[in-house]
Protein backbone atom coordinates (compact mmCIF):
# COMPACT_ATOMS: atom_id res chain seq x y z
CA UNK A 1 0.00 0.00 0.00
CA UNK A 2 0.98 3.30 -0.80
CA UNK A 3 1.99 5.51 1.94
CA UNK A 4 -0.01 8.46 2.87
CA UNK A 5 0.45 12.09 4.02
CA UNK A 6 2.81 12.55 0.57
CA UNK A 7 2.56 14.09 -2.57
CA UNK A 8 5.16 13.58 -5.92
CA UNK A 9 5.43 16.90 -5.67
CA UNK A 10 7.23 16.29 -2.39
CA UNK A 11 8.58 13.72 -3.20
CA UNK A 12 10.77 15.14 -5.69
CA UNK A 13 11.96 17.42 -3.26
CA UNK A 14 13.36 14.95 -0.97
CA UNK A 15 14.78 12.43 -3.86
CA UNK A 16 17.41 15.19 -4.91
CA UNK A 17 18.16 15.83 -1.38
CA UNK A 18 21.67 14.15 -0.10
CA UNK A 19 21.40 11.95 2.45
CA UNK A 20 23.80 12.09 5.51
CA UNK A 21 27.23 10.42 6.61
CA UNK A 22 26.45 7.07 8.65
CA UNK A 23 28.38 4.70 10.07
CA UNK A 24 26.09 1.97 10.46
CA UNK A 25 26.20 -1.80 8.75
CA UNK A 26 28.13 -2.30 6.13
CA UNK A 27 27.48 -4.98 3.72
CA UNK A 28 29.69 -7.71 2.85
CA UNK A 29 29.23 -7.50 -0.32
CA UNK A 30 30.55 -4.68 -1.62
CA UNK A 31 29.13 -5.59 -5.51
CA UNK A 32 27.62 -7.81 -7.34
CA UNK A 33 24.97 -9.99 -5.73
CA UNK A 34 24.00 -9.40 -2.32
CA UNK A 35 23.35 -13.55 -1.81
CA UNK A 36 25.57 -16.62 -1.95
CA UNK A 37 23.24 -19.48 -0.84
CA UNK A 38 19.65 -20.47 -2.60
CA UNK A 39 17.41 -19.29 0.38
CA UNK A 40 18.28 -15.86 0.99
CA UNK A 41 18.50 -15.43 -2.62
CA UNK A 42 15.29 -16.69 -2.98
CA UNK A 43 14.57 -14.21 -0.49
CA UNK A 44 16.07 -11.04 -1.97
CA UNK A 45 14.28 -12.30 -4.97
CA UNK A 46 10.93 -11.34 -3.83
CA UNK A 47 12.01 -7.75 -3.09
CA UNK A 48 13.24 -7.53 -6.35
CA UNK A 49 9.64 -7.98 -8.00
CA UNK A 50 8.12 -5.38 -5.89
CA UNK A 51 10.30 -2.52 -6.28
CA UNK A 52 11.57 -0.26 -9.22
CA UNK A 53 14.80 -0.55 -10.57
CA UNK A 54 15.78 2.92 -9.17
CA UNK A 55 15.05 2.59 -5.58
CA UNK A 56 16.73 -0.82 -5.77
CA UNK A 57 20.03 0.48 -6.65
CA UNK A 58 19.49 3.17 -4.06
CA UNK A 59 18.69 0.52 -1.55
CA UNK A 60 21.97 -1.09 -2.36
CA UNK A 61 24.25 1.99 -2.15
CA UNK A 62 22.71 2.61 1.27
CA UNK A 63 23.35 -0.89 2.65
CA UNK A 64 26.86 -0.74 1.03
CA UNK A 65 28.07 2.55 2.78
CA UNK A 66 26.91 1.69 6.27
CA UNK A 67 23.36 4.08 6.74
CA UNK A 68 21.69 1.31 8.62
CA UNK A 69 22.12 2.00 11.92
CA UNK A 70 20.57 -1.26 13.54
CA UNK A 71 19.08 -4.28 12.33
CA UNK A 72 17.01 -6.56 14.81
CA UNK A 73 15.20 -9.93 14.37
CA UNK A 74 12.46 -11.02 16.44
CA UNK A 75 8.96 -13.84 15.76
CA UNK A 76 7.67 -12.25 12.53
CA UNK A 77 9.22 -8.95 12.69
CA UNK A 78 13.02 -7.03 11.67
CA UNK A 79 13.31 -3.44 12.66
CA UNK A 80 15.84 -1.42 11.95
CA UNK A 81 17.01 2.67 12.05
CA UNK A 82 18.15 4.21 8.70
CA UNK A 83 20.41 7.52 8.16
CA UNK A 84 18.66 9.66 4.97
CA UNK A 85 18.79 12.81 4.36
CA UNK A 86 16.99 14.27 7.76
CA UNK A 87 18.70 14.77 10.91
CA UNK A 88 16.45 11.62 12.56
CA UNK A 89 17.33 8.63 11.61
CA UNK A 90 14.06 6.58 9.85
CA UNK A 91 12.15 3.59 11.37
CA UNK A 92 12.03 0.81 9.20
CA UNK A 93 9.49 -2.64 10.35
CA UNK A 94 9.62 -5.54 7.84
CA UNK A 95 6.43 -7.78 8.93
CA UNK A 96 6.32 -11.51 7.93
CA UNK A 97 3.20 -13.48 9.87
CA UNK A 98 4.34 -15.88 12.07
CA UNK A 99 3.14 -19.71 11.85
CA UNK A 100 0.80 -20.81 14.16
CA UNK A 101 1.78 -23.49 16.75
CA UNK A 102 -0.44 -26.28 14.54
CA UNK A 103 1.46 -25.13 11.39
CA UNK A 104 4.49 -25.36 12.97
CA UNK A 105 3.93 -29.13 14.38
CA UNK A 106 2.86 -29.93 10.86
CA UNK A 107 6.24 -28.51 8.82
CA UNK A 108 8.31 -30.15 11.66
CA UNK A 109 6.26 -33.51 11.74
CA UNK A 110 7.49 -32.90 8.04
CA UNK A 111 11.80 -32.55 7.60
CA UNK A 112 11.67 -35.50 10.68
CA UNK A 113 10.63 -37.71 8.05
CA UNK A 114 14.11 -36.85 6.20
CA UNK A 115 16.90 -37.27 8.53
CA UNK A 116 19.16 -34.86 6.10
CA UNK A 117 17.34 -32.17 7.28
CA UNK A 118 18.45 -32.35 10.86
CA UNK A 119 22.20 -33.36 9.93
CA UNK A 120 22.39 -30.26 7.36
CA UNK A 121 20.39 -27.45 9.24
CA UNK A 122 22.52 -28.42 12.12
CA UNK A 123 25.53 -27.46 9.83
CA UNK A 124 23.94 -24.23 8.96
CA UNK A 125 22.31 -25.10 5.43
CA UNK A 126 19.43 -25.03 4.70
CA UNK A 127 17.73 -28.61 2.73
CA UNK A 128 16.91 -27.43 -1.00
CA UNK A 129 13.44 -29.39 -0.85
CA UNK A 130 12.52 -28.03 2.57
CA UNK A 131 9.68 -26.23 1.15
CA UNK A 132 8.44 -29.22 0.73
CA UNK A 133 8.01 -30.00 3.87
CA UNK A 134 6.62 -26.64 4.45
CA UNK A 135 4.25 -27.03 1.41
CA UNK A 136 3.41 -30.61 3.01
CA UNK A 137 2.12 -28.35 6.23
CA UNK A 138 0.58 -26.54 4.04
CA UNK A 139 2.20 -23.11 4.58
CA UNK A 140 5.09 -20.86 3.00
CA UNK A 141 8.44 -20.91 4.51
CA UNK A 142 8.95 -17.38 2.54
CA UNK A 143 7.00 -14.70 1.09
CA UNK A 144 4.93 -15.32 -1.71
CA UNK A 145 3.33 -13.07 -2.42
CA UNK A 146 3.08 -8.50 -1.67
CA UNK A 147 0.44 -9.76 1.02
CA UNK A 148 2.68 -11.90 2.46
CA UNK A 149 4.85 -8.94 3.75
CA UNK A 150 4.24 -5.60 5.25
CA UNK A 151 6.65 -2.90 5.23
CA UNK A 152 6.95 0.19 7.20
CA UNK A 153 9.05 2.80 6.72
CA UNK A 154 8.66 6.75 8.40
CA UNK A 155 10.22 8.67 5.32
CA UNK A 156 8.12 10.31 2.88
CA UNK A 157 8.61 8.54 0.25
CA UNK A 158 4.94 7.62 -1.32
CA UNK A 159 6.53 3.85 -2.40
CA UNK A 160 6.21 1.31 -0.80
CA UNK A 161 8.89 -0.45 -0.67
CA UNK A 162 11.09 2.51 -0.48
CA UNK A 163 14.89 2.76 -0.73
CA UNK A 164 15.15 2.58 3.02
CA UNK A 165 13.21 -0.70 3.24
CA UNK A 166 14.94 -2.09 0.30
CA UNK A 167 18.26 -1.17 1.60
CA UNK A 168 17.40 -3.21 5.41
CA UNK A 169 15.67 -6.15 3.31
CA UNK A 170 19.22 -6.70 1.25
CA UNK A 171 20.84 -6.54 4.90
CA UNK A 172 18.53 -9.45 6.02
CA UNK A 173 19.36 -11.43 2.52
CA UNK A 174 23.04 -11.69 4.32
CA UNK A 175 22.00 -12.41 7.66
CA UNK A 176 20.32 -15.12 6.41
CA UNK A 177 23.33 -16.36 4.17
CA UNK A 178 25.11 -16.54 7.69
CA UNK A 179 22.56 -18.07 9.57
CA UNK A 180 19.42 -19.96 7.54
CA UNK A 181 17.36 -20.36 11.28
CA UNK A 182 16.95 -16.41 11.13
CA UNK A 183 14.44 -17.28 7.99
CA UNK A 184 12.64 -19.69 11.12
CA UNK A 185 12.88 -17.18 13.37
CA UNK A 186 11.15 -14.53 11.51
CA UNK A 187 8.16 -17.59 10.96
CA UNK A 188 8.36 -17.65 14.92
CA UNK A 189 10.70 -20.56 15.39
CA UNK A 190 14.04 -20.40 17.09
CA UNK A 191 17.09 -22.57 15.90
CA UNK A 192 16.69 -24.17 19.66
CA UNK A 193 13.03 -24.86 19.42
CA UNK A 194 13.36 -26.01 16.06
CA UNK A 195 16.62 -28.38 16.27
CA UNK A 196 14.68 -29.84 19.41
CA UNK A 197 12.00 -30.52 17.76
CA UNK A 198 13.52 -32.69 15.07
CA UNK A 199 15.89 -34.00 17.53
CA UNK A 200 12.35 -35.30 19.36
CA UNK A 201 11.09 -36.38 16.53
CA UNK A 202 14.13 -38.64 15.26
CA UNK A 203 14.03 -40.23 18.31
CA UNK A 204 10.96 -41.53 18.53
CA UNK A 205 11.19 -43.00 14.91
CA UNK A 206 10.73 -46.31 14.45
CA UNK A 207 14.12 -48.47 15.52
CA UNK A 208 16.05 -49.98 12.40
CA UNK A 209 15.06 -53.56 10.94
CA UNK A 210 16.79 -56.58 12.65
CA UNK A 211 19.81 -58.13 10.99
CA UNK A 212 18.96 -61.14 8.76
CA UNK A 213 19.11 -64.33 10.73
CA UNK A 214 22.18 -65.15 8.36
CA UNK A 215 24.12 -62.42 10.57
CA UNK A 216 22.74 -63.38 13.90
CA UNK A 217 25.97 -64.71 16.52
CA UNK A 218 25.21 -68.10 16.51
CA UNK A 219 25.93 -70.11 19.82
CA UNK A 220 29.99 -71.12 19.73
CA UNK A 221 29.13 -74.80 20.44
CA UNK A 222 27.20 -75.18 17.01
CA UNK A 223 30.35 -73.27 15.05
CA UNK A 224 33.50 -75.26 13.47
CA UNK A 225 36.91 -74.48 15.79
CA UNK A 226 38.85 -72.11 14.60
CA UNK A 227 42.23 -74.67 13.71
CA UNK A 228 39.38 -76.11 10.81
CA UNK A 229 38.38 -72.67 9.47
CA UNK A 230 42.18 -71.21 9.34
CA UNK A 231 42.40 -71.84 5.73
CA UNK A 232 39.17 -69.35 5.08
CA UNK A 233 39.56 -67.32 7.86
CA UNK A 234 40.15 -64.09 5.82
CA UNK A 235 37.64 -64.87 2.92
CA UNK A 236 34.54 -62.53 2.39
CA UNK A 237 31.61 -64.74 3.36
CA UNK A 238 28.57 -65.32 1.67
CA UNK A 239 26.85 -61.93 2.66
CA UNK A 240 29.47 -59.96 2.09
CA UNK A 241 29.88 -61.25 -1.58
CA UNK A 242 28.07 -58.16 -3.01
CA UNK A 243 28.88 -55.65 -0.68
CA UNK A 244 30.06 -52.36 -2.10
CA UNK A 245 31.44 -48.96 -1.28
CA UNK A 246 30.56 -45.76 -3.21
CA UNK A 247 32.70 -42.69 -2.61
CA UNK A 248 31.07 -39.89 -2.90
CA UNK A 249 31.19 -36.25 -1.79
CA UNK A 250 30.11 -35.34 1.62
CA UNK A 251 25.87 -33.86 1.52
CA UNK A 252 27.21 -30.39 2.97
CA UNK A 253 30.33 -29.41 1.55
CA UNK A 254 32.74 -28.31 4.18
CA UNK A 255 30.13 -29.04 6.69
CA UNK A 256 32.83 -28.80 10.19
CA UNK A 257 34.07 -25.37 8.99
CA UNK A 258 30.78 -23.92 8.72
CA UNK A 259 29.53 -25.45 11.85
CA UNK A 260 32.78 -23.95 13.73
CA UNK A 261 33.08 -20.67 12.09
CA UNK A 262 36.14 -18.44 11.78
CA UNK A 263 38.81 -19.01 14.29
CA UNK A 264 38.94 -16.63 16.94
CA UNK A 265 42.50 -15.80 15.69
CA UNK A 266 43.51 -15.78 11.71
CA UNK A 267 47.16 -17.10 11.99
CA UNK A 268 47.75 -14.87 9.42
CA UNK A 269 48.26 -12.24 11.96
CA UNK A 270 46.38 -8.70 11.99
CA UNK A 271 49.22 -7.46 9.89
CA UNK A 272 48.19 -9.85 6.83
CA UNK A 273 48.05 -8.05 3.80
CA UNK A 274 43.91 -8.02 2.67
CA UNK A 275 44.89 -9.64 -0.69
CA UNK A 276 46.11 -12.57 0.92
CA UNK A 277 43.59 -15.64 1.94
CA UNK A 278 42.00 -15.67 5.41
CA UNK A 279 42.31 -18.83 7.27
CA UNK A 280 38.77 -19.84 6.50
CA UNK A 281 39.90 -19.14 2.46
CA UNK A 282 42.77 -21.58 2.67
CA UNK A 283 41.23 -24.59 4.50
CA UNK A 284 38.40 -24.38 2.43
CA UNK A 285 40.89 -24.85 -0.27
CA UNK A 286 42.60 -27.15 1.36
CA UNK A 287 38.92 -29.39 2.27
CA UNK A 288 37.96 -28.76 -1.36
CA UNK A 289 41.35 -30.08 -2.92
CA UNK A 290 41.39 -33.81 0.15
CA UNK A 291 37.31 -34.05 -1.40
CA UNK A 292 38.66 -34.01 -5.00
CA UNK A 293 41.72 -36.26 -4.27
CA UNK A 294 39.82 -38.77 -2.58
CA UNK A 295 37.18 -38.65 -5.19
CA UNK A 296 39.74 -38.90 -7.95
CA UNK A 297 41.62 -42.22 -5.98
CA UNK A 298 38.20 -44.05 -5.75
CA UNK A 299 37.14 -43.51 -9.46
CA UNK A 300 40.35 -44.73 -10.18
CA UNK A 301 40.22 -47.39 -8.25
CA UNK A 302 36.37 -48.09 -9.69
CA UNK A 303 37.99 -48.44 -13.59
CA UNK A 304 40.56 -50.84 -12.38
CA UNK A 305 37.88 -53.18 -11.11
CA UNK A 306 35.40 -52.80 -13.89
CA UNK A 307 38.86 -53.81 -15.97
């Protein structure tokens, strides 16, 4: 909805205006895309159909140079301060409904069915088919639709979403990069209620099936002494006969580093020049290039058999 209380007229005014030094949040991303992973841009995405070209570059350059002051996260609501051209600082809110307790039981009852949910959210990605399990519960784990969000902002820009809005909501698109349980949050869920929740859920499963009788320990009277069975001793048995091993590459790529973070300390030292790798660059090179070894060693190994 269009904001009220402003004319064009005014409007023009206050677009050629300059807006004021800040020294607020920076983004990351200093160009190009604003979003590494799929779900915040899928986020970012659906500010980008709502608002004009022009205020979206404006948005941008304001996250960029650091005029938003503050940016908080709470059930179904970010609100944040941001420096334009007036002496006070504007309110921003960013509304998205939160899920009720029965929608929430259902999109939970959901990812427990798929135990890669737990093991990757845990790691801080977020599952590429979880809105399945949302859809399955028969809600939206992100907006859909204009309705879906509502947007305050106290400048008086007549849009809405203005540049101010636009420039917290790209803000939020790398929050959520860092941390996919803010996305939860904003639904209502916490990453403790939620990660408890599955973790309830997986262990009430159903136990795994029993081992084939084949594999059962049999009593030691009925088995042959071991001076009769030295001659076979180290021979794959029966069951084993088709047993295989597939290396593959792990479901979350460099899943302990993003679960630990950045150390504490880069052993680069504070003195490191900023063109040269962080620690977090160069064992994430060094992960990337033991996966691709190890991958190469088994395919090799795979053609030799199959020769």
């Amino acid at each position: 909805m269009p904001k009220r209380g402003s004319d064009y007229e005014s409007w023009d005014r206050y677009e050629a205006s300059q807006p004021r030094t800040a020294n607020g949040i920076k983004a990351k991303n200093q160009r190009g895309v604003f979003a590494s992973s799929w779900w915040a841009t899928r986020w970012i995405a659906a500010l980008e159909r709502l608002v004009d070209s022009g205020r979206l570059s404006r948005g941008r350059s304001y996250a960029r140079s650091g005029r938003v002051l503050n940016l908080d996260i709470s059930a179904g609501r970010a609100t944040a301060r941001v420096q334009g051209s007036r002496a006070t600082p504007y309110k921003i809110s960013i509304l998205l409904a939160p899920l009720a307790d029965a929608e929430w039981t259902r999109a939970i009852d959901a990812m427990a069915e798929q135990a890669i949910f737990a093991a990757k959210l845990l790691n801080g990605v977020m599952p590429e088919n979880i809105e399945d399990a949302f859809a399955q519960a028969q809600v939206s784990l992100f907006p859909v639709s204009g309705d879906d969000l509502v947007t305050i902002c106290s400048c008086p820009d007549p849009a809405n979403p203005c540049k101010h809005i636009a420039a917290v909501y790209y803000l939020l698109g790398e929050r959520f990069d860092q941390d996919p349980f803010l996305l939860f949050q904003l639904r209502g869920r916490d990453k403790q209620q939620v990660i408890e929740a599955l973790r309830a859920r997986r262990s009430t499963a159903p136990a795994v099936a029993e081992a084939p009788a084949s594999y059962a320990a049999e009593p030691e009277a009925d088995g042959l002494p071991l001076v009769e069975e030295l001659d076979s001793f180290w021979s794959i048995g029966v069951e084993l006969a088709a047993f295989r091993v597939k290396i593959t590459a792990p479901a979350v790529a460099l899943a302990l580093l993003k679960r630990l973070g950045p150390p504490p300390v880069d052993p680069s030292g504070p003195r490191a020049a900023a063109s040269q790798p962080s620690a977090m660059e160069r064992l994430s090179a060094t992960y990337t290039a033991v996966t691709a070894a190890a991958l190469g060693m088994a395919y090799d190994a795979e053609g030799d058999a199959a020769g």
